[in-house]
PDB file of N, CA and C in Angstrom:
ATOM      1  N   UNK A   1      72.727 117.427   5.372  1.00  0.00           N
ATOM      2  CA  UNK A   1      71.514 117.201   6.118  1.00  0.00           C
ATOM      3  C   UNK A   1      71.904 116.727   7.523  1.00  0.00           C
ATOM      4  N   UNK A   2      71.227 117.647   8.527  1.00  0.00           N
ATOM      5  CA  UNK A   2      71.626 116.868  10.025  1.00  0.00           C
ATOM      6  C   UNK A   2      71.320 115.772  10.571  1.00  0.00           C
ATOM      7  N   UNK A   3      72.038 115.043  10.744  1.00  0.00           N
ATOM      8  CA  UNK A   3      71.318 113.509  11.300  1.00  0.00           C
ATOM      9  C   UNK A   3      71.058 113.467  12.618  1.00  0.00           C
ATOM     10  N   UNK A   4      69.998 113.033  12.948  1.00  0.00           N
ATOM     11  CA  UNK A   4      69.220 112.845  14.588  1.00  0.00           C
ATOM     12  C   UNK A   4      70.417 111.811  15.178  1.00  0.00           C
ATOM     13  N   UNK A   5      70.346 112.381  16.292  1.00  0.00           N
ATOM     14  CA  UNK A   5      70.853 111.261  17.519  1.00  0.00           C
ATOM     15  C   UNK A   5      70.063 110.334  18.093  1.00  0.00           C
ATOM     16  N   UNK A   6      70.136 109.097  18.237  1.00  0.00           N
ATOM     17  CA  UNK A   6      69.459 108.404  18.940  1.00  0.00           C
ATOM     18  C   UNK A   6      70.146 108.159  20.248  1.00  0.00           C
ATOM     19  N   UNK A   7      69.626 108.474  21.041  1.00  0.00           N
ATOM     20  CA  UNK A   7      69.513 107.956  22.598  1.00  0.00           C
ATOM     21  C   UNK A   7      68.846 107.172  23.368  1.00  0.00           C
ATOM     22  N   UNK A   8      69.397 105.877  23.820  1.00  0.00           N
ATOM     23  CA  UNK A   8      68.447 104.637  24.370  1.00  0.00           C
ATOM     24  C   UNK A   8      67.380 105.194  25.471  1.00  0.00           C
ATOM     25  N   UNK A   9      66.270 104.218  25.253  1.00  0.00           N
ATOM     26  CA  UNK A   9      65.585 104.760  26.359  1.00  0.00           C
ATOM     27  C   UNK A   9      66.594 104.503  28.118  1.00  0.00           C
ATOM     28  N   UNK A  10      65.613 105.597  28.321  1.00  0.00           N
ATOM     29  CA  UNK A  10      66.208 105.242  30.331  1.00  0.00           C
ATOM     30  C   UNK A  10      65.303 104.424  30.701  1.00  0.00           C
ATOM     31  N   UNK A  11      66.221 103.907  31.874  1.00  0.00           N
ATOM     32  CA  UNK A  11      65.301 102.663  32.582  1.00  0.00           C
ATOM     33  C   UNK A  11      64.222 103.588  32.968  1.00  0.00           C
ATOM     34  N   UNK A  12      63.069 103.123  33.554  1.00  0.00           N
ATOM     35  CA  UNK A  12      62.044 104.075  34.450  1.00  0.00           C
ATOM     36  C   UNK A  12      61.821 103.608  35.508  1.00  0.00           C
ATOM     37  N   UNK A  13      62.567 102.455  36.331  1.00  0.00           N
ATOM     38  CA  UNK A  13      62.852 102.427  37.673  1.00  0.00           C
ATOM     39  C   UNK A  13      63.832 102.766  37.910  1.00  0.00           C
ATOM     40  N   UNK A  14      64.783 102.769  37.424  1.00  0.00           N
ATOM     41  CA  UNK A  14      65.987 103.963  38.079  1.00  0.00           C
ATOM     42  C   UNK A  14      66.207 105.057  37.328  1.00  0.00           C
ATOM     43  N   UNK A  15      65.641 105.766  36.504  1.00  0.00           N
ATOM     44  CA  UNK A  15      65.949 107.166  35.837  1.00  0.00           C
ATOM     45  C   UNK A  15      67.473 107.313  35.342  1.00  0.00           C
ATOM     46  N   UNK A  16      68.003 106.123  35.253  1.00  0.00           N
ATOM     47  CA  UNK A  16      69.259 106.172  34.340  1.00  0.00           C
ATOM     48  C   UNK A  16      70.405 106.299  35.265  1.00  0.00           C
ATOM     49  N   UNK A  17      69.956 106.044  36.582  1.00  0.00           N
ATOM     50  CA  UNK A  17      71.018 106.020  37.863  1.00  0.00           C
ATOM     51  C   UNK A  17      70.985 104.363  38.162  1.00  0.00           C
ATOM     52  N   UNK A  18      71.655 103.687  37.482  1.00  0.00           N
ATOM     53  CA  UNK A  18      71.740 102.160  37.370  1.00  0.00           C
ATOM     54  C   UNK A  18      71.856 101.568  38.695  1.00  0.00           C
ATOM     55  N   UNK A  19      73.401 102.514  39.623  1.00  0.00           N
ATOM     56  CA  UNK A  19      73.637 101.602  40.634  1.00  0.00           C
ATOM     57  C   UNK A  19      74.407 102.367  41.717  1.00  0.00           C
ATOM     58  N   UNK A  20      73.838 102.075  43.083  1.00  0.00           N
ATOM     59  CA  UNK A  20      73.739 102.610  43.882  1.00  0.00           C
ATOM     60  C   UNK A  20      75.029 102.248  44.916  1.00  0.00           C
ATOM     61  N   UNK A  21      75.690 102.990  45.739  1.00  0.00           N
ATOM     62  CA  UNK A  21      76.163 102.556  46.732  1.00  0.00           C
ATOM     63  C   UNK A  21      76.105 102.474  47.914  1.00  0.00           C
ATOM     64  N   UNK A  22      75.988 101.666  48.836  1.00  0.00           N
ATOM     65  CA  UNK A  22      74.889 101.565  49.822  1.00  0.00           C
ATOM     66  C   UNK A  22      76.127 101.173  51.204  1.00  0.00           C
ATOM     67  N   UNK A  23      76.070 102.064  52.274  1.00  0.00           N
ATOM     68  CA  UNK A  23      77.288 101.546  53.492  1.00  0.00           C
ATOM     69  C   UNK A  23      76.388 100.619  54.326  1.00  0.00           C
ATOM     70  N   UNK A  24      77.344  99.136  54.925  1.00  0.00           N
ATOM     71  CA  UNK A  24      77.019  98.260  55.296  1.00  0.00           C
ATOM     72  C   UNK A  24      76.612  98.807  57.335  1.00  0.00           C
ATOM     73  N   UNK A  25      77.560  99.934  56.808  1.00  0.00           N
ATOM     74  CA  UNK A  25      77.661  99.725  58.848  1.00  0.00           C
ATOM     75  C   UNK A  25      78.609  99.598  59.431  1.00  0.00           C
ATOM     76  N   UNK A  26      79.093  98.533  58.733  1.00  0.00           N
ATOM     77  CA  UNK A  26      81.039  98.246  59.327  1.00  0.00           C
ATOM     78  C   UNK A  26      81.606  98.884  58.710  1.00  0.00           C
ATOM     79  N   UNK A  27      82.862  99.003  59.471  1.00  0.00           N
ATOM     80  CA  UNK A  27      84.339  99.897  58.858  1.00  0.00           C
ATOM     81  C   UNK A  27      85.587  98.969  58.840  1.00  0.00           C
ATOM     82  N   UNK A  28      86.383  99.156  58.014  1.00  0.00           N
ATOM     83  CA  UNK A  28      87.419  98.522  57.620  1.00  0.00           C
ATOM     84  C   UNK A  28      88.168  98.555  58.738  1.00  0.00           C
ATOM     85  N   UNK A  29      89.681  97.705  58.219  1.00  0.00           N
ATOM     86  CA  UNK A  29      90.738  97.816  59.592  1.00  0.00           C
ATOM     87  C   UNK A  29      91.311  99.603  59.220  1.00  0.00           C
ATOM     88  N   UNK A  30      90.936  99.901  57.977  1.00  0.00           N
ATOM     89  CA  UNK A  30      91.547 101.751  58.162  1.00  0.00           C
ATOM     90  C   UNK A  30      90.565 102.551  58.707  1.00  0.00           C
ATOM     91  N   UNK A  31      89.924 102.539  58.785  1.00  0.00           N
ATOM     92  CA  UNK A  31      88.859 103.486  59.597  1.00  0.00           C
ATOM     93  C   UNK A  31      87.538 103.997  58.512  1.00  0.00           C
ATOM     94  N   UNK A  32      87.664 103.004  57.138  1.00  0.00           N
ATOM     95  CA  UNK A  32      86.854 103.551  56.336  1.00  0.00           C
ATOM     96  C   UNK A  32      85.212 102.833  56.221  1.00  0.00           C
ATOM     97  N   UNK A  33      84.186 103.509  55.559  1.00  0.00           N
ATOM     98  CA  UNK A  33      83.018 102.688  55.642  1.00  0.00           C
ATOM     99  C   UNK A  33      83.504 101.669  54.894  1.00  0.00           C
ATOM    100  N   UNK A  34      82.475 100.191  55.230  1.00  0.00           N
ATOM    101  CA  UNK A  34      82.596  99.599  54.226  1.00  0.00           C
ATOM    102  C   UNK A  34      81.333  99.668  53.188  1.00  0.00           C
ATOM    103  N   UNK A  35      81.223  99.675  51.811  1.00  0.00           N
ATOM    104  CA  UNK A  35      79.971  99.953  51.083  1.00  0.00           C
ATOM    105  C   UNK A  35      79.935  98.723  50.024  1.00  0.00           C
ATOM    106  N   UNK A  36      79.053  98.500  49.140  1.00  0.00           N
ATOM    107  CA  UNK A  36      78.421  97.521  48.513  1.00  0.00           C
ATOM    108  C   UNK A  36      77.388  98.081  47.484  1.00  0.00           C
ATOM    109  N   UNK A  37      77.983  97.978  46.410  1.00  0.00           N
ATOM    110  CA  UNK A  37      77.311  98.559  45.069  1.00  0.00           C
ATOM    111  C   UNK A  37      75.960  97.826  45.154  1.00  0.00           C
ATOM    112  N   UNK A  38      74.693  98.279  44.581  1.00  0.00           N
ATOM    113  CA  UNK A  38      74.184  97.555  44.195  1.00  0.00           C
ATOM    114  C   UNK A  38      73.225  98.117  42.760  1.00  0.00           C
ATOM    115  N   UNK A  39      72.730  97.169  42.247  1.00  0.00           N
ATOM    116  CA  UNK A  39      72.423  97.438  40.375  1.00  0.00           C
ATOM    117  C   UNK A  39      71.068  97.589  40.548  1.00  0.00           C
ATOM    118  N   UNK A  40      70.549  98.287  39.497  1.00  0.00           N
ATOM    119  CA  UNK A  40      68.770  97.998  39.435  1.00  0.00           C
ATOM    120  C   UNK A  40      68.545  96.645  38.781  1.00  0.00           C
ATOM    121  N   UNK A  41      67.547  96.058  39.324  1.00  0.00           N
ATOM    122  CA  UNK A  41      67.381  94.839  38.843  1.00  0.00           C
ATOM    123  C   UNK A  41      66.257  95.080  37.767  1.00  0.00           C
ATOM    124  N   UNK A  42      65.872  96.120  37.373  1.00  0.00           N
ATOM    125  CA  UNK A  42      65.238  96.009  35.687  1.00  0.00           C
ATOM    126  C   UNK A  42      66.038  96.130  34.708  1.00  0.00           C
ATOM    127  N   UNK A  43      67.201  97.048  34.895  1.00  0.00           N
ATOM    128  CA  UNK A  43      68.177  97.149  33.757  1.00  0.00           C
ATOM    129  C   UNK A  43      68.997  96.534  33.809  1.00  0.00           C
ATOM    130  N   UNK A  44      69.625  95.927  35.309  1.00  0.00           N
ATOM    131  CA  UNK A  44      70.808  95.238  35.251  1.00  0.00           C
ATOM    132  C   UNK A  44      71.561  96.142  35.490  1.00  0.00           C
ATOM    133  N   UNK A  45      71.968  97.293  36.193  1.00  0.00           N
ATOM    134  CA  UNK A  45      72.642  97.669  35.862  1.00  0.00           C
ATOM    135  C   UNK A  45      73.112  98.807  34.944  1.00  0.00           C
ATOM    136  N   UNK A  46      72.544  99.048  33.844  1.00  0.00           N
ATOM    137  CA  UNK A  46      72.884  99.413  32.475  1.00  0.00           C
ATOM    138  C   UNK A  46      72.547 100.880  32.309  1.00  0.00           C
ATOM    139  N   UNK A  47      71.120 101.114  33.057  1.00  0.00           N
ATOM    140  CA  UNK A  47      70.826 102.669  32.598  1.00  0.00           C
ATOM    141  C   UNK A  47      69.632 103.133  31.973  1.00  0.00           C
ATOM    142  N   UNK A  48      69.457 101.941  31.182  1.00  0.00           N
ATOM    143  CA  UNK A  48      68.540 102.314  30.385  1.00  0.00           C
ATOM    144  C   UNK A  48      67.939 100.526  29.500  1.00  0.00           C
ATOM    145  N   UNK A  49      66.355 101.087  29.503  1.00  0.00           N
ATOM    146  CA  UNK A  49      65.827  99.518  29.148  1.00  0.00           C
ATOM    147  C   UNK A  49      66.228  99.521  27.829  1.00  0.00           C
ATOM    148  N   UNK A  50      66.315  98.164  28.444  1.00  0.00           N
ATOM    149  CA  UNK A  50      66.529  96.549  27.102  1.00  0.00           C
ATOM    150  C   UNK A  50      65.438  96.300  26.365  1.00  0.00           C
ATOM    151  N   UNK A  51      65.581  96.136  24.963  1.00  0.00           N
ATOM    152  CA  UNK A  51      64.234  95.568  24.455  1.00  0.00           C
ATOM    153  C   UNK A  51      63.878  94.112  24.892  1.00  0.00           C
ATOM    154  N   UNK A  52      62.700  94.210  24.995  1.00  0.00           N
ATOM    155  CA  UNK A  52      61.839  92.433  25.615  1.00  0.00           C
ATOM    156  C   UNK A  52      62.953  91.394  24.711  1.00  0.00           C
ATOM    157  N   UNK A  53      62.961  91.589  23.507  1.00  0.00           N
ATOM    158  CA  UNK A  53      63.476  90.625  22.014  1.00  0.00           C
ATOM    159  C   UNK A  53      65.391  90.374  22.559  1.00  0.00           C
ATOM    160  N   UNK A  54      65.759  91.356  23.593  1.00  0.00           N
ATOM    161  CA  UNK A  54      66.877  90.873  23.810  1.00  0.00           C
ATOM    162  C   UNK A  54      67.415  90.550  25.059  1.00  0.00           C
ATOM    163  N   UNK A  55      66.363  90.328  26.133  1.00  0.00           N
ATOM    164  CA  UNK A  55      66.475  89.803  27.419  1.00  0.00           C
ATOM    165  C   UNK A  55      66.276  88.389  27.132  1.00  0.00           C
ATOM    166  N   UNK A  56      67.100  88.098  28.345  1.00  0.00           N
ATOM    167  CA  UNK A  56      67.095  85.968  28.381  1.00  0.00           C
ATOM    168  C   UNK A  56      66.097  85.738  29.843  1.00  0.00           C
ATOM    169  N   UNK A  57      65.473  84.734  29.932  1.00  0.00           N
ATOM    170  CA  UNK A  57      64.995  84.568  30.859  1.00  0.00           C
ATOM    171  C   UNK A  57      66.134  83.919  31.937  1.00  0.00           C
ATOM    172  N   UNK A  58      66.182  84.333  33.529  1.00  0.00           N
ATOM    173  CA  UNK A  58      66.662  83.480  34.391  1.00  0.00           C
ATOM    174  C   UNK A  58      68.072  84.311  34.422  1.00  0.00           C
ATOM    175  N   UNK A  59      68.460  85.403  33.300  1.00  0.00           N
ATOM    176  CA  UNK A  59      69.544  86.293  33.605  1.00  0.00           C
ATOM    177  C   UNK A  59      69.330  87.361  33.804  1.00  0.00           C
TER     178      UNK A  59
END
C-alpha cells in the first residue's frame, strides 16, 4: 500500500523563501558587495509555519 508524504505547511509570508539577502551599499577592502542575510520573521527563518502549540513567546 502507498504511503502519503507529508509535507509541512509553507510559511504564507514568505512562500517558503525563508531568507533573503539584501546588499548594504558598502564594499569590502576586495572590491566585493557587502550583504546581510535576513530571515522572515513569521517562520524564523525555517520555510514553513510552526504550529501555535510549538512557538514560545518573546522567541
Amino acid at each position: 500500500m502507498p504511503q502519503s508524504a507529508s509535507t509541512p505547511p509553507v510559511c504564507r509570508d514568505c512562500d517558503g523563501f525563508a531568507t533573503a539577502t539584501i546588499t548594504t551599499g558598502l564594499r569590502t577592502a576586495n572590491g566585493t558587495r557587502e550583504t546581510l542575510p535576513v530571515h522572515c520573521p513569521a517562520c524564523r527563518g525555517l520555510g514553513r509555519s510552526v504550529p501555535a502549540g510549538l512557538v514560545r513567546a518573546g522567541k
